[in-house]
Protein backbone atom coordinates (compact mmCIF):
# COMPACT_ATOMS: atom_id res chain seq x y z
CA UNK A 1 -17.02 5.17 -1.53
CA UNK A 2 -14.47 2.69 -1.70
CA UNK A 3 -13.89 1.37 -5.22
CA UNK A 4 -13.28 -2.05 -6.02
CA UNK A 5 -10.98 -3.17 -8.65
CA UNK A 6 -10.09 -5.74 -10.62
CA UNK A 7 -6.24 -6.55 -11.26
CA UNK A 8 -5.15 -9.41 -13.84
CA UNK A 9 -2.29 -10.00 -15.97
CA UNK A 10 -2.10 -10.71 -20.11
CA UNK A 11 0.42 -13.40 -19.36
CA UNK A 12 -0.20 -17.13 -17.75
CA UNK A 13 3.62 -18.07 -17.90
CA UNK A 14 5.68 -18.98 -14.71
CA UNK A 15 7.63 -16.27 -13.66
CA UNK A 16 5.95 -13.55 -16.07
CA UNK A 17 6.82 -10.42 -15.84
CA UNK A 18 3.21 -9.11 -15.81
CA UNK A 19 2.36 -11.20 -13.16
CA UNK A 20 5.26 -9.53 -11.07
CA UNK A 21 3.97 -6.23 -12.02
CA UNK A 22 -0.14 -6.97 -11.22
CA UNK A 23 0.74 -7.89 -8.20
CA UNK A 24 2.93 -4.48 -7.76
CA UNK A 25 0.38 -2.95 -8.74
CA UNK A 26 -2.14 -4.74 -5.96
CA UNK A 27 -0.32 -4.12 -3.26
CA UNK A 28 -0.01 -0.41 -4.25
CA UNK A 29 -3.87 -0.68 -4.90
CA UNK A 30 -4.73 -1.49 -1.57
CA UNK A 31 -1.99 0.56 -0.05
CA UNK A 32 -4.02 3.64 -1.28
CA UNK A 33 -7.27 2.23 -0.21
CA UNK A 34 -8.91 0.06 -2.94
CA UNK A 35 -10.75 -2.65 -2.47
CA UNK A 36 -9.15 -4.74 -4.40
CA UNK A 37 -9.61 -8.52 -6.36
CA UNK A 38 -6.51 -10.18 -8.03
CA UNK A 39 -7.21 -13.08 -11.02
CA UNK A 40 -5.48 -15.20 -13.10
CA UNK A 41 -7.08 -15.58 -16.85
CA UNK A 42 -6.04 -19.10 -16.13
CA UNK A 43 -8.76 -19.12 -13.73
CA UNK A 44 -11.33 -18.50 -16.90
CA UNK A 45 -9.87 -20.82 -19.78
CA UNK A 46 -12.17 -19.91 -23.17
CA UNK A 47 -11.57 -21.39 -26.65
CA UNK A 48 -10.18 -19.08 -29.37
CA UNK A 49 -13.02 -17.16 -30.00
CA UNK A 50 -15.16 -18.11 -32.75
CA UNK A 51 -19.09 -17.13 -34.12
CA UNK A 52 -19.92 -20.55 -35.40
CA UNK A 53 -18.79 -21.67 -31.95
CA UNK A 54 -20.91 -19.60 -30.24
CA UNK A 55 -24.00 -20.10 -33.02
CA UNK A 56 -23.73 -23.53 -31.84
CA UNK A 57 -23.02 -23.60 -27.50
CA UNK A 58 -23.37 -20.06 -26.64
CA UNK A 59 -20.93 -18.18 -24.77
CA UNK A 60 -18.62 -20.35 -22.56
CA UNK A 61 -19.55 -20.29 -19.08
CA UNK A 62 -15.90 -19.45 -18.51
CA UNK A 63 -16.92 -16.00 -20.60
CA UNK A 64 -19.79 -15.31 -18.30
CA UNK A 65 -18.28 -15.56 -14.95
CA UNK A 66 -15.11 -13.29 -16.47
CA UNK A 67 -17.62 -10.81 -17.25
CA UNK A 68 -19.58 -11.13 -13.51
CA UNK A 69 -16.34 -10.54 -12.19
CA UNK A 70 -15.96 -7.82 -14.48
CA UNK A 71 -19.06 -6.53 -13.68
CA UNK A 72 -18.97 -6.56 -9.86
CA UNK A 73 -15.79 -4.10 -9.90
CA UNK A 74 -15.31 -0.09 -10.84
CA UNK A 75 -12.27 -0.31 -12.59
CA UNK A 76 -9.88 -2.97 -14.10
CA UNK A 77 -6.24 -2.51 -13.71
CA UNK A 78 -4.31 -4.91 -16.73
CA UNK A 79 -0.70 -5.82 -16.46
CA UNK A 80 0.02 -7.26 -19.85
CA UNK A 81 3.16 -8.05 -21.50
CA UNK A 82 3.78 -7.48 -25.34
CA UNK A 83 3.86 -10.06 -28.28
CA UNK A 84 5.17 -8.83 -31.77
CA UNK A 85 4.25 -5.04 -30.97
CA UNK A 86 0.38 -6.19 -30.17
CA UNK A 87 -2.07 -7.42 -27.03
CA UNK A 88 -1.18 -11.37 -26.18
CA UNK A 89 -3.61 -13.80 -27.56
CA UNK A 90 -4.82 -14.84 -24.08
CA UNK A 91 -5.87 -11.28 -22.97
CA UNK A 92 -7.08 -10.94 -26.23
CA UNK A 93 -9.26 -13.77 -26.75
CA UNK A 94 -10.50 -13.41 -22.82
CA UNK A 95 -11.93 -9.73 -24.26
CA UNK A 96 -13.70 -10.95 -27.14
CA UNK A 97 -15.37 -13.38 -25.15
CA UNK A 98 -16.16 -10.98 -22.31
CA UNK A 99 -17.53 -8.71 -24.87
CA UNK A 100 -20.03 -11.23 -26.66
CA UNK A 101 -21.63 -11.43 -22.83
CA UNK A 102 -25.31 -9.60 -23.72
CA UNK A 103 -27.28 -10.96 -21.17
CA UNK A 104 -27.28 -12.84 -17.88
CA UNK A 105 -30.51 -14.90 -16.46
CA UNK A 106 -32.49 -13.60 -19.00
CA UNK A 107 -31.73 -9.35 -18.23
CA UNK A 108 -29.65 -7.25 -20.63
CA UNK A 109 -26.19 -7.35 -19.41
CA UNK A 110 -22.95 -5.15 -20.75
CA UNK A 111 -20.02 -5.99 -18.53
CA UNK A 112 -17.46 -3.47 -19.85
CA UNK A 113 -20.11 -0.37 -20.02
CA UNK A 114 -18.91 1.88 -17.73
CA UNK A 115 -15.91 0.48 -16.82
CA UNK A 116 -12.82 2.30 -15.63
CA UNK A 117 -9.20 0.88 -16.78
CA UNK A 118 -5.31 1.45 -15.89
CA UNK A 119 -2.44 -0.42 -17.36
CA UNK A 120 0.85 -1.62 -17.37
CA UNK A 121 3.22 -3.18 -19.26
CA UNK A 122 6.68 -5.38 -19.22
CA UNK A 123 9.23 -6.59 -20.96
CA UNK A 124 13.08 -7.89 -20.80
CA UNK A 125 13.30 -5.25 -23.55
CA UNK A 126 14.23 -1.41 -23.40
CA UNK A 127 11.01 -0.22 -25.15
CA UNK A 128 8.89 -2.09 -22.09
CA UNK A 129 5.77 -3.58 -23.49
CA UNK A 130 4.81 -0.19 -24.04
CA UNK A 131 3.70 -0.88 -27.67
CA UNK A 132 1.47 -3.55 -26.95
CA UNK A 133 -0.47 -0.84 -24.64
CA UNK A 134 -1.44 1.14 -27.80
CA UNK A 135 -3.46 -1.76 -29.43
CA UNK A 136 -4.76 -2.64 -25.82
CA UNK A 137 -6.02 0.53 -24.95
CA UNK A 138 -7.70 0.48 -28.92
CA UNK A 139 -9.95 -2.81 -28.00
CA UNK A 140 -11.11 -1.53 -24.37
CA UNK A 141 -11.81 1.67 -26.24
CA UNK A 142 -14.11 -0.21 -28.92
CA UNK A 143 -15.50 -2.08 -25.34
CA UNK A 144 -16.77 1.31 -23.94
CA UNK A 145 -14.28 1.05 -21.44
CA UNK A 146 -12.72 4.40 -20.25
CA UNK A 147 -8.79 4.03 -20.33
CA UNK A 148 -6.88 6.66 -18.28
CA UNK A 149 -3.57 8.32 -19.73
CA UNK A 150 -1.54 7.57 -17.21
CA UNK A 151 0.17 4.01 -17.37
CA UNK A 152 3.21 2.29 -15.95
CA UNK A 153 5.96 0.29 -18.21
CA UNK A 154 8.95 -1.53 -17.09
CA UNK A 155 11.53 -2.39 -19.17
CA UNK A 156 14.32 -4.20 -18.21
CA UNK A 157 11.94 -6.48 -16.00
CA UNK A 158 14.11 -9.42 -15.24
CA UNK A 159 16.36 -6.76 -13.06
CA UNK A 160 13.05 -4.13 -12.24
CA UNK A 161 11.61 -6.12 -9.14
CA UNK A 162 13.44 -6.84 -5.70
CA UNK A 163 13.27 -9.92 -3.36
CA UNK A 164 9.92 -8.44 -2.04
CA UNK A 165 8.35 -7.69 -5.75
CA UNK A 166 8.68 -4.07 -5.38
CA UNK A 167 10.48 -2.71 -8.23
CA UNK A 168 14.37 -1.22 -7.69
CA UNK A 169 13.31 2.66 -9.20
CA UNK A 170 12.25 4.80 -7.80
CA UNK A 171 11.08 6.61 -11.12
CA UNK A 172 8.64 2.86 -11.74
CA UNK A 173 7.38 3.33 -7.72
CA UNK A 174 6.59 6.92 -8.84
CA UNK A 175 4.75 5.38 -12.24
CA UNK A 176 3.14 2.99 -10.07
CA UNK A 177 1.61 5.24 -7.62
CA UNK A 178 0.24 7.58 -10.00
CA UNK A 179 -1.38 5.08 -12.22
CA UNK A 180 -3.02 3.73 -8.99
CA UNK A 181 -4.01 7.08 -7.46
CA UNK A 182 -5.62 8.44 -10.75
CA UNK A 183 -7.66 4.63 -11.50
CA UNK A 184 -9.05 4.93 -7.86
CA UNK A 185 -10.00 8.75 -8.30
CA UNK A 186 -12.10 8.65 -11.48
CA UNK A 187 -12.91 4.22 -10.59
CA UNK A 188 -14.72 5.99 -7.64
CA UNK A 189 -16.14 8.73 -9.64
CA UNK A 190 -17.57 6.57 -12.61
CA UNK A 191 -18.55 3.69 -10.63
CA UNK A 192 -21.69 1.63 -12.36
CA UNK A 193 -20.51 -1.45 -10.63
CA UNK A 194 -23.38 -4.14 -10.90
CA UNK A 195 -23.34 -6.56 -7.36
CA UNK A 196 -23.61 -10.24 -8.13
């Protein structure tokens, strides 16, 4: 079986580092075999997440196709980047959404159950985004999303890539390749994936 995954990054800003390093982490993705989908959150703009919202419209339809997406693929690969020590409010607002998702066209419907997840992190700083991971890993966790060990950080970013968006060391490539290898392995193993 071929798993499919899902690669995104925590960050909408031009030039952001976790958009260089999702798409790193693509390419290595579907060097190794995956079959694999790469978003933008940008793609899926929600509100800030909020019950009396929801009490009164529902989830946002934004929130629903997110979580078919979601859905439709064994294992999510996140490239996020780090804001005061925690998960960006983007990525974090776009899970809270995803998670509210209970049904679709009337059948029960739990987009993270099951799921499979890798990720990375990047900064400009020495310590790499690396924090942010630890809160990160704590909400996909809480999702019933199985997070693997292994992850990739760069720090340093704005010197880490090359022309061709590969990154300079050969200690990241290393990261990089491990993180992918080991998502595909157990993505393949656990899949649940639901087809749209």
């Amino acid at each position: 079986m071929i798993p499919r995954i899902l690669v995104f990054a925590g960050s909408l800003r031009t030039g952001a580092y976790s958009a260089r390093t999702a798409d790193a982490a693509m390419k290595e993705l579907a060097l190794q075999g995956a079959d694999v989908t790469r978003i933008s959150l940008g793609d899926y703009a929600l509100p800030l997440m909020d019950q009396d919202l929801e009490a009164e419209k529902g989830v946002p339809e934004n929130a629903l196709k997110l979580a078919r997406q979601i859905a439709a693929h064994d294992g999510l690969m996140i490239a996020s980047p780090e804001y005061n020590a925690s998960i960006p409010p983007l990525l974090k607002n776009a899970i809270d959404w995803t998670s509210r998702v209970r049904r679709d066209g009337g059948r029960p419907f739990k987009p993270f159950e099951g799921k499979v997840a890798a990720l990375c992190s990047s900064s400009d700083g020495a310590f790499a985004g690396v924090r942010g991971l630890y809160h990160l890993r704590a909400v996909l966790m809480a999702c019933h999303v199985e997070v693997i060990s292994a992850q990739c950080s760069v720090a340093r970013a704005s010197e880490a890539f090359d022309e061709d968006g590969q990154f300079r060391e050969e200690r990241l490539r290393h990261q990089m390749t491990t993180v992918c290898r080991t998502l595909i392995d157990r993505a393949a193993m656990m899949s649940t994936r639901v087809e749209p």
